[in-house]
N, C-alpha and C. Protein backbone atom coordinates (compact mmCIF):
# COMPACT_ATOMS: atom_id res chain seq x y z
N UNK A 1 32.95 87.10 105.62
CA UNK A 1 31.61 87.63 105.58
C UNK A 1 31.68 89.14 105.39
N UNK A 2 30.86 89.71 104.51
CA UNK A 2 30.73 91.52 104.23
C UNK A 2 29.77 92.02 105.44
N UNK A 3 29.69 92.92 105.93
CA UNK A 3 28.46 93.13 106.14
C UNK A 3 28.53 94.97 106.54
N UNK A 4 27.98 95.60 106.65
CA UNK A 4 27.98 97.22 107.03
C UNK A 4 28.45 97.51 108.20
N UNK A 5 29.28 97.98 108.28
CA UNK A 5 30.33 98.57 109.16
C UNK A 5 29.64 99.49 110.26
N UNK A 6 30.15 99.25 111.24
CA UNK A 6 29.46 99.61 112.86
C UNK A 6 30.10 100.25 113.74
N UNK A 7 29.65 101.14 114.33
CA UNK A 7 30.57 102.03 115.16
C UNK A 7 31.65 101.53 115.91
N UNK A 8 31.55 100.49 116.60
CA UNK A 8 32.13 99.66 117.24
C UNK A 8 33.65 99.17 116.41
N UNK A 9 33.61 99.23 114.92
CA UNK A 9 34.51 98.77 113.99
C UNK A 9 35.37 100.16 114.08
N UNK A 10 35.06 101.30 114.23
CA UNK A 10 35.83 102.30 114.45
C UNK A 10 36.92 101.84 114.52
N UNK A 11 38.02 101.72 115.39
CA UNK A 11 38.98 101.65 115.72
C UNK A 11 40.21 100.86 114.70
N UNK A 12 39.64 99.91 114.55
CA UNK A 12 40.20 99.16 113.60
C UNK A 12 40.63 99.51 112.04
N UNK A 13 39.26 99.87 111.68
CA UNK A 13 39.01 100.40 110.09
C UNK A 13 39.67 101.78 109.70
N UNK A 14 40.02 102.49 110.83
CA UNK A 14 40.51 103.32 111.14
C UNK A 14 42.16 103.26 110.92
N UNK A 15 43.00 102.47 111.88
CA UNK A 15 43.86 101.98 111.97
C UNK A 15 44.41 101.27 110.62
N UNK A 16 43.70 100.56 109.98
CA UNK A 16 44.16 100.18 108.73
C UNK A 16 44.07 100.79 107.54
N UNK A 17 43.64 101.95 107.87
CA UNK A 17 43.48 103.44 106.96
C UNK A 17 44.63 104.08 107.15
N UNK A 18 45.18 104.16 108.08
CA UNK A 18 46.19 105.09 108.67
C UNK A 18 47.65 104.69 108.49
N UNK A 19 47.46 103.23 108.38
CA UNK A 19 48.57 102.27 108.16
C UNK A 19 48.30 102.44 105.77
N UNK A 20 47.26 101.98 105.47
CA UNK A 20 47.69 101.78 104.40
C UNK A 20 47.75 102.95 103.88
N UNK A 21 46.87 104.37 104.00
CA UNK A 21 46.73 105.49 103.35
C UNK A 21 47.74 106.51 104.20
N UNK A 22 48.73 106.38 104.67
CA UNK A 22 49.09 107.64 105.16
C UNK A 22 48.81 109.02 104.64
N UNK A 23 48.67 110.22 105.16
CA UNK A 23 48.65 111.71 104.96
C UNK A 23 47.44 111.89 103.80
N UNK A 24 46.54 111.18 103.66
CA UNK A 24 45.43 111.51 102.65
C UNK A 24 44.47 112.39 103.28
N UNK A 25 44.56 112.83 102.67
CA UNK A 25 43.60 114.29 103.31
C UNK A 25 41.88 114.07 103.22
N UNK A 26 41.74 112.90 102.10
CA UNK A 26 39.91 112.35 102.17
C UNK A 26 40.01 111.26 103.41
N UNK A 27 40.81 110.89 104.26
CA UNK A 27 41.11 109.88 105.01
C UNK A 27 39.77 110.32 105.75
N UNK A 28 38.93 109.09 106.77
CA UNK A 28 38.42 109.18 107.70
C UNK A 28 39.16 109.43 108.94
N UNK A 29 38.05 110.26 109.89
CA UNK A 29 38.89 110.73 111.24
C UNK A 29 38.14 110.27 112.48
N UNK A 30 38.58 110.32 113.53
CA UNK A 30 37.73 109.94 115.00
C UNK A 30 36.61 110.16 114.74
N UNK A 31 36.31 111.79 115.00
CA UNK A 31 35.27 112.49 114.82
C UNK A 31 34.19 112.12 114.08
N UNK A 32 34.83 111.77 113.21
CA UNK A 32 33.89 112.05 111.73
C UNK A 32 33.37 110.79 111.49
N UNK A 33 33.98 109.44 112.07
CA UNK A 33 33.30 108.37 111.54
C UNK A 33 32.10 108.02 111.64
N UNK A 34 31.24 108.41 112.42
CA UNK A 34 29.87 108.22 112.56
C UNK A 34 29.22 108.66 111.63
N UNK A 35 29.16 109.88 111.17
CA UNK A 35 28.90 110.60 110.20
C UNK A 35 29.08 110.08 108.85
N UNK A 36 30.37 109.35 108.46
CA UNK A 36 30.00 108.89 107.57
C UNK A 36 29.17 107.10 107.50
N UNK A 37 29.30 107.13 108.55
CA UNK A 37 28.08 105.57 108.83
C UNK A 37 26.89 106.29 108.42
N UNK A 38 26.24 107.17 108.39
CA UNK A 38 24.98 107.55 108.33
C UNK A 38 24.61 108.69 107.50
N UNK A 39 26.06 108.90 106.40
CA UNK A 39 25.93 109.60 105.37
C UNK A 39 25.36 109.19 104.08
N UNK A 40 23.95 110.19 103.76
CA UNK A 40 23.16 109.36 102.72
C UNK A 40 24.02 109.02 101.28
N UNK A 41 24.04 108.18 100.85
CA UNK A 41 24.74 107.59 99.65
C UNK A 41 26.02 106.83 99.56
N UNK A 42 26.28 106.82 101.46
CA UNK A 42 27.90 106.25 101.59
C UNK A 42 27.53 104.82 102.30
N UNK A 43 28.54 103.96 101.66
CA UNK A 43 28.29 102.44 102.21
C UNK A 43 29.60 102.36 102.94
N UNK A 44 30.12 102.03 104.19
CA UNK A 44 31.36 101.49 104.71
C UNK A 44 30.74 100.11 104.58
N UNK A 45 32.01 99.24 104.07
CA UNK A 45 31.51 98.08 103.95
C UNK A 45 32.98 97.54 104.89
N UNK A 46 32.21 96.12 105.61
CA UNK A 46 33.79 95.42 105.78
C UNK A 46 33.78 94.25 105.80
N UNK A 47 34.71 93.53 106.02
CA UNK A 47 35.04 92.12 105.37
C UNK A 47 35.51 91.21 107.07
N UNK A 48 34.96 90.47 107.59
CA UNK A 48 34.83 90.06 108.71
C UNK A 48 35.49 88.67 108.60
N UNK A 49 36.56 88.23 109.48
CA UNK A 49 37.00 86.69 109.77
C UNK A 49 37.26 86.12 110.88
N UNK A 50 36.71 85.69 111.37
CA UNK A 50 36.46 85.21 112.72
C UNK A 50 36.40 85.87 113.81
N UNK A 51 35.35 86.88 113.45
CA UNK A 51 35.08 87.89 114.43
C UNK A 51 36.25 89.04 114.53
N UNK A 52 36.81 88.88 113.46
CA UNK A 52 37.92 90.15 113.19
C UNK A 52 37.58 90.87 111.81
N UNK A 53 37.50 92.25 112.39
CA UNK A 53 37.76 93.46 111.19
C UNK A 53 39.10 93.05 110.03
N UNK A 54 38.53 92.43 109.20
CA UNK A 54 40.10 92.16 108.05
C UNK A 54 40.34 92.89 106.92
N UNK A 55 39.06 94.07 106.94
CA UNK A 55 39.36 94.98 105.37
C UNK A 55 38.38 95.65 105.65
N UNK A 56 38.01 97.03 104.78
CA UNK A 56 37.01 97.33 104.14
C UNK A 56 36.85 98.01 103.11
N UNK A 57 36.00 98.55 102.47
CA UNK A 57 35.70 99.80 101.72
C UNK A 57 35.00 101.17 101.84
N UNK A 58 35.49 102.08 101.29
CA UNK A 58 34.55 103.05 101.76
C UNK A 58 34.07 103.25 99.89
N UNK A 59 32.36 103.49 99.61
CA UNK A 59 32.14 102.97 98.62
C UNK A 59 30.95 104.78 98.74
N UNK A 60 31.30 105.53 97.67
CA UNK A 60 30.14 106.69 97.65
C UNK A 60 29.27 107.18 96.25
N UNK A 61 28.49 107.28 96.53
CA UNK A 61 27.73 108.01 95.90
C UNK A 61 26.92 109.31 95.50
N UNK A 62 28.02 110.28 94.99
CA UNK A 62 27.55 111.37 94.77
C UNK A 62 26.44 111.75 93.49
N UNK A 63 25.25 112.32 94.00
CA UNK A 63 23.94 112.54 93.19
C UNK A 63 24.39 112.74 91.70
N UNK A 64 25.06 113.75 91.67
CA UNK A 64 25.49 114.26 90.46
C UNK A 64 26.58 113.66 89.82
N UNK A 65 27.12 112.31 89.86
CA UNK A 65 27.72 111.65 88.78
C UNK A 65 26.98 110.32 88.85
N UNK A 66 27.77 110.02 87.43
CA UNK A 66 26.97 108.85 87.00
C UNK A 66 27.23 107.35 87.74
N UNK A 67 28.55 107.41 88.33
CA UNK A 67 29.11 106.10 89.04
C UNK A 67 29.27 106.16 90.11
N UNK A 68 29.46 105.19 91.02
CA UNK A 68 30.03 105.20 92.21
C UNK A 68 31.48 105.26 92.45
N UNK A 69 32.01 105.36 93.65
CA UNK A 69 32.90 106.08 93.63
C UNK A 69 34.17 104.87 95.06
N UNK A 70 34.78 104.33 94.87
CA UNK A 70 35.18 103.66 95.59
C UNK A 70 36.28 104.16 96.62
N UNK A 71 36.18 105.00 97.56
CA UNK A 71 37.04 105.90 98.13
C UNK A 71 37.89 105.34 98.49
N UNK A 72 38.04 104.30 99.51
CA UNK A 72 38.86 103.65 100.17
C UNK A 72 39.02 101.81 100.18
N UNK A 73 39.82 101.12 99.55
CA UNK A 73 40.18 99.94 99.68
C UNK A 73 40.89 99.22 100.51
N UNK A 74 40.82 98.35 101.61
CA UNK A 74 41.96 98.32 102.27
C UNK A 74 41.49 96.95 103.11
N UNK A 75 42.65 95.68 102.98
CA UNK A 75 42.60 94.47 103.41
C UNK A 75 44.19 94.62 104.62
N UNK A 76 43.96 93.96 105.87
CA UNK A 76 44.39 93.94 107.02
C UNK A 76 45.84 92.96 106.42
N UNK A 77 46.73 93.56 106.48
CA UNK A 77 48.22 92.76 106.22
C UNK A 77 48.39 91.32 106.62
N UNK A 78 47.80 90.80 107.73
CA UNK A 78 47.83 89.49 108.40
C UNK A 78 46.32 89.17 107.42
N UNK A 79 45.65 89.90 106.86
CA UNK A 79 44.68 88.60 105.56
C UNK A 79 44.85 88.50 104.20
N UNK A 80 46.32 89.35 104.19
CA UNK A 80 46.37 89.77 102.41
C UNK A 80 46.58 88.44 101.94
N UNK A 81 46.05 88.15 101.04
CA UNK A 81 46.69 87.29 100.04
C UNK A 81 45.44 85.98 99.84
N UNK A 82 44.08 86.41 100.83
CA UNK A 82 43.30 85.53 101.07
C UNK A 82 41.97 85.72 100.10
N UNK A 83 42.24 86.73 99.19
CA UNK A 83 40.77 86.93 98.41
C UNK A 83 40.00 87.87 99.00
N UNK A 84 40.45 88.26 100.45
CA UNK A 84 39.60 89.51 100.64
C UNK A 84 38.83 91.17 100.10
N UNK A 85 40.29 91.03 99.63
CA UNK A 85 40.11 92.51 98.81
C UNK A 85 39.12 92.57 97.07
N UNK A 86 39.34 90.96 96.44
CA UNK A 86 38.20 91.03 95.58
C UNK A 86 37.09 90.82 96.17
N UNK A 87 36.82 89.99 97.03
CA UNK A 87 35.41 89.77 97.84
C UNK A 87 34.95 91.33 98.11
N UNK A 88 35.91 92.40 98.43
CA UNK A 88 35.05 93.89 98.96
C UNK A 88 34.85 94.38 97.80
N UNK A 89 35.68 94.38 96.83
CA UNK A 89 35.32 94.73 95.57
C UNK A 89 34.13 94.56 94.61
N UNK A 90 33.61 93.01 94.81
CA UNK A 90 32.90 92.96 94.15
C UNK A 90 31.60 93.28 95.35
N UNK A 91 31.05 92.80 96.45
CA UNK A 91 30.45 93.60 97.07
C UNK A 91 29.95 95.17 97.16
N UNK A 92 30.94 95.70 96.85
CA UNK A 92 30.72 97.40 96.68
C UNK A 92 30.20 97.10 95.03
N UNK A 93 30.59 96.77 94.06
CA UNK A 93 29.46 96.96 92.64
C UNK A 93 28.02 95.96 92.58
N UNK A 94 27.89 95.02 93.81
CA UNK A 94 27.11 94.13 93.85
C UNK A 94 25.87 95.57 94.77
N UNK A 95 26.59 96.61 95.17
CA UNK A 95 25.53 97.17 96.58
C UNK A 95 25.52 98.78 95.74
N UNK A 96 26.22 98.75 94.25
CA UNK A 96 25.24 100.07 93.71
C UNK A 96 24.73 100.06 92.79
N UNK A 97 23.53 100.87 92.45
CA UNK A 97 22.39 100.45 91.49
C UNK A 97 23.32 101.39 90.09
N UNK A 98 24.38 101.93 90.29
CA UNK A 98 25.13 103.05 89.71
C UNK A 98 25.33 102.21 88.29
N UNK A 99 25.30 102.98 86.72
CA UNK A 99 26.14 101.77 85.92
C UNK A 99 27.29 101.82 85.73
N UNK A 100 28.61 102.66 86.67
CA UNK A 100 29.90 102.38 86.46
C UNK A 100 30.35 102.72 88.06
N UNK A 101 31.36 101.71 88.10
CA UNK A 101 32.11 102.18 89.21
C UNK A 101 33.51 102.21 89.10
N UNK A 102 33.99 103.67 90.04
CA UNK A 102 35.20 103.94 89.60
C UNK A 102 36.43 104.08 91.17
N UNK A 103 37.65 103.29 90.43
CA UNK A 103 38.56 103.89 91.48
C UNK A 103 39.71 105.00 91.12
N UNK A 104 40.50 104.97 92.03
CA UNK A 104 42.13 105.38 91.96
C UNK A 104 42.90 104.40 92.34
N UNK A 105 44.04 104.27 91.86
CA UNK A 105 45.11 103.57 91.95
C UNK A 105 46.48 103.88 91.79
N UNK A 106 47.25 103.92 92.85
CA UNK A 106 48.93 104.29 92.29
C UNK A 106 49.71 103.40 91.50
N UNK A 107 50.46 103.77 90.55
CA UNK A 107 50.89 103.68 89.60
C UNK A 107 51.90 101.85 89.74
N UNK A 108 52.52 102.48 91.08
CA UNK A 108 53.26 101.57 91.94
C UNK A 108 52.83 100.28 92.57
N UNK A 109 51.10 100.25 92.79
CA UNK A 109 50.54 99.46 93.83
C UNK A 109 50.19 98.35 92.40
N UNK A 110 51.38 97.56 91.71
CA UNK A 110 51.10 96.05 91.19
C UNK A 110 50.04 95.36 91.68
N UNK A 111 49.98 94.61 92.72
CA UNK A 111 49.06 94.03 93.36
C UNK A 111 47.67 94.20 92.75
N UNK A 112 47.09 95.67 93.78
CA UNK A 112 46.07 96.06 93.18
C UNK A 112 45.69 96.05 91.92
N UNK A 113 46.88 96.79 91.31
CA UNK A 113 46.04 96.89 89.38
C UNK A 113 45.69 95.53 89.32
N UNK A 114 46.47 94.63 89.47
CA UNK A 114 46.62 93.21 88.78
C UNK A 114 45.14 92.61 89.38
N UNK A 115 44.46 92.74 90.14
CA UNK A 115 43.12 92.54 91.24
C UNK A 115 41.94 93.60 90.00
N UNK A 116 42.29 94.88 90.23
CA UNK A 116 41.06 95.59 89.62
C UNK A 116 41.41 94.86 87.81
N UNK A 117 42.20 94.63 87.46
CA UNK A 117 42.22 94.17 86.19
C UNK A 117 41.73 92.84 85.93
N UNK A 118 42.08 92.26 86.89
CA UNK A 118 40.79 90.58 87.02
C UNK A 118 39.64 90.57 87.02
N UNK A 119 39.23 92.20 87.87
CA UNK A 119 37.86 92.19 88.20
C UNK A 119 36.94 92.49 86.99
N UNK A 120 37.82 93.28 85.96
CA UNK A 120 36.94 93.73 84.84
C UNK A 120 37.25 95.13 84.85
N UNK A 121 38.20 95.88 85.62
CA UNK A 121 38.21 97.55 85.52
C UNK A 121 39.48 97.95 84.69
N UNK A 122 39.10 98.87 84.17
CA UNK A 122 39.93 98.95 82.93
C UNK A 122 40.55 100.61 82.81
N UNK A 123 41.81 100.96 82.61
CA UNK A 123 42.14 102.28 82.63
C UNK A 123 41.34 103.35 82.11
N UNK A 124 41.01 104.52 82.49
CA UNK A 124 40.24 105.69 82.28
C UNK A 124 41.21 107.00 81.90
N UNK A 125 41.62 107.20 82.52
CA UNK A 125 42.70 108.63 82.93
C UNK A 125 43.80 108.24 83.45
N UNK A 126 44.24 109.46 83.87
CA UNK A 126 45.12 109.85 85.10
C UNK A 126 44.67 110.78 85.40
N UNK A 127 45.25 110.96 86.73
CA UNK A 127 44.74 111.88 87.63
C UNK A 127 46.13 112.59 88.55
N UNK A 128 47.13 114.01 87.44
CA UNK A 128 47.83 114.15 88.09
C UNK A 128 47.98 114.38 89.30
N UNK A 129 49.02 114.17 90.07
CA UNK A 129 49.79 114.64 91.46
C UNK A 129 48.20 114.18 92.67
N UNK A 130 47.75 112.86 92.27
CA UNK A 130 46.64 112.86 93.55
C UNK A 130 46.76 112.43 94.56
N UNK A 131 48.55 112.16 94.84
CA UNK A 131 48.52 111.99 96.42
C UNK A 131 49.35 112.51 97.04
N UNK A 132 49.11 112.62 98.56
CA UNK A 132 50.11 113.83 98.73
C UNK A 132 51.52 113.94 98.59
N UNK A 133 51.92 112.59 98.01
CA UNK A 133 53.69 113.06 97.60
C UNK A 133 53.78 113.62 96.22
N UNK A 134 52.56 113.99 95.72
CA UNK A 134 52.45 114.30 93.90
C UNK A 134 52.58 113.45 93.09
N UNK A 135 51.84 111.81 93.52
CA UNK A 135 52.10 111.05 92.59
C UNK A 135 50.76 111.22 92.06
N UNK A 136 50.74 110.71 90.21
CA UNK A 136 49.35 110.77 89.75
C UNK A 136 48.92 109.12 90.82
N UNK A 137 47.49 109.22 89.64
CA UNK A 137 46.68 107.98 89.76
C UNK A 137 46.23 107.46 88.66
N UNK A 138 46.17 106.47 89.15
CA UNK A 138 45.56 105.63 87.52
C UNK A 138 43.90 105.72 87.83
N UNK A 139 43.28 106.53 86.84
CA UNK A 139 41.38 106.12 87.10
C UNK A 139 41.23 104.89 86.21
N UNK A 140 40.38 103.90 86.95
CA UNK A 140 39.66 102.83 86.43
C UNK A 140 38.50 103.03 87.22
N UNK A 141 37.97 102.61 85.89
CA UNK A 141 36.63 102.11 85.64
C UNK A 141 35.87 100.78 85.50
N UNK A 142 34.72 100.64 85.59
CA UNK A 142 34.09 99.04 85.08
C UNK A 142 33.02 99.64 84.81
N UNK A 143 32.12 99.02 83.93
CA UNK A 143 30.52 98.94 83.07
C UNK A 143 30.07 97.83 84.15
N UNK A 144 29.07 98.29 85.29
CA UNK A 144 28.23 97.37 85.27
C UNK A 144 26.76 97.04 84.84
N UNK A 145 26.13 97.80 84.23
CA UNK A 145 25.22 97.74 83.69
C UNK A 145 23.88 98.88 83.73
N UNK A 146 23.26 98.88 82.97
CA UNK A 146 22.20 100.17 83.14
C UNK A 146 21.30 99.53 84.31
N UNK A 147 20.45 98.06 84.38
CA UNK A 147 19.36 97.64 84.87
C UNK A 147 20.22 96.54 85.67
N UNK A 148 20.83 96.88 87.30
CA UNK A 148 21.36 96.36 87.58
C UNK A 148 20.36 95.87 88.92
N UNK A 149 19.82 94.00 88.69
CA UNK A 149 19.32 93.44 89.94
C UNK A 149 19.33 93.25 90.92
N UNK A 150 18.75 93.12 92.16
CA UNK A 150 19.11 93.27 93.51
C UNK A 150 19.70 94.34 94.06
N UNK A 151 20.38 95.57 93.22
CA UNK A 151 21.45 96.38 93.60
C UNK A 151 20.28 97.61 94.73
N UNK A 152 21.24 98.04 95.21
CA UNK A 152 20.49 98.60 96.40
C UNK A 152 20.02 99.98 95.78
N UNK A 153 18.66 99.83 95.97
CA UNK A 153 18.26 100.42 94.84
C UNK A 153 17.76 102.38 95.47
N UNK A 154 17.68 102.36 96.83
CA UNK A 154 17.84 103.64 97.61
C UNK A 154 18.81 104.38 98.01
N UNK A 155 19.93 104.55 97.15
CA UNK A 155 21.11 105.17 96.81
C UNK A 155 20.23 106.34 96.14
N UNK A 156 20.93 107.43 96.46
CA UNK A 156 20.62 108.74 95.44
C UNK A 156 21.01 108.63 94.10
């Protein structure tokens, strides 16, 4: 089940940030997580299994570009392999009215590409030295559409 991420999820969503993203400097922090629960244009989304935190996304929207922006991806090691991580995926382009949404990806992380490349996202750039050991990133992209239905349409 998806559903919007709750203070209470802190700890967890946190933890599996820290575990999959080490030393990222856009990482969420103690402090700060509330803030971004209730930051206008930001969705934490997460992916729930039997009353356990098993993934989420951090999914943004800045006024001044044209797409959304998929900050953070991240499925719980004890659910990988279960479909979770496309289920958040497509959730985050199902919840912006945006017509493209874009990630990062290391060069290294197979898995993933092979997931955003099922989904329909397709190479853009690179993005030298974007993590902190100076590896680039791969930008992908997807077209989801100009007049997109149901999409949550009070996003900036």
């Amino acid at each position: 089940m998806l559903r919007a991420a709750r203070q209470q999820d802190r700890d967890d969503i946190l933890r599996m940030q820290d575990a999959a993203f080490p030393g990222d400097a856009l990482a969420m922090s103690r402090e700060g997580f509330a803030g971004v629960l209730h930051e206008r244009g930001t969705q934490l989304i997460v992916a729930e299994t039997g009353g356990q935190i098993a993934g989420y996304c951090l999914l943004r929207h800045r006024k001044w570009r044209p797409w959304a922006g998929v900050d953070f991806l991240c499925v719980e090691a004890a659910f990988s392999g279960r479909g979770l991580g496309g289920m958040l995926l497509r959730g985050a382009c199902d919840r912006t009215a945006r017509p493209l949404i874009r990630l990062f990806v290391r060069p290294d992380n197979e898995r993933a590409r092979a997931l955003y490349t099922r989904l329909g996202f397709r190479q853009t750039g690179l993005r030298k030295a974007n993590y902190h050991d100076g590896t680039d990133a791969i930008v992908l992209m997807k077209w989801l559409g100009l007049f997109r239905r149901g999409a949550n349409r009070d996003i900036p």
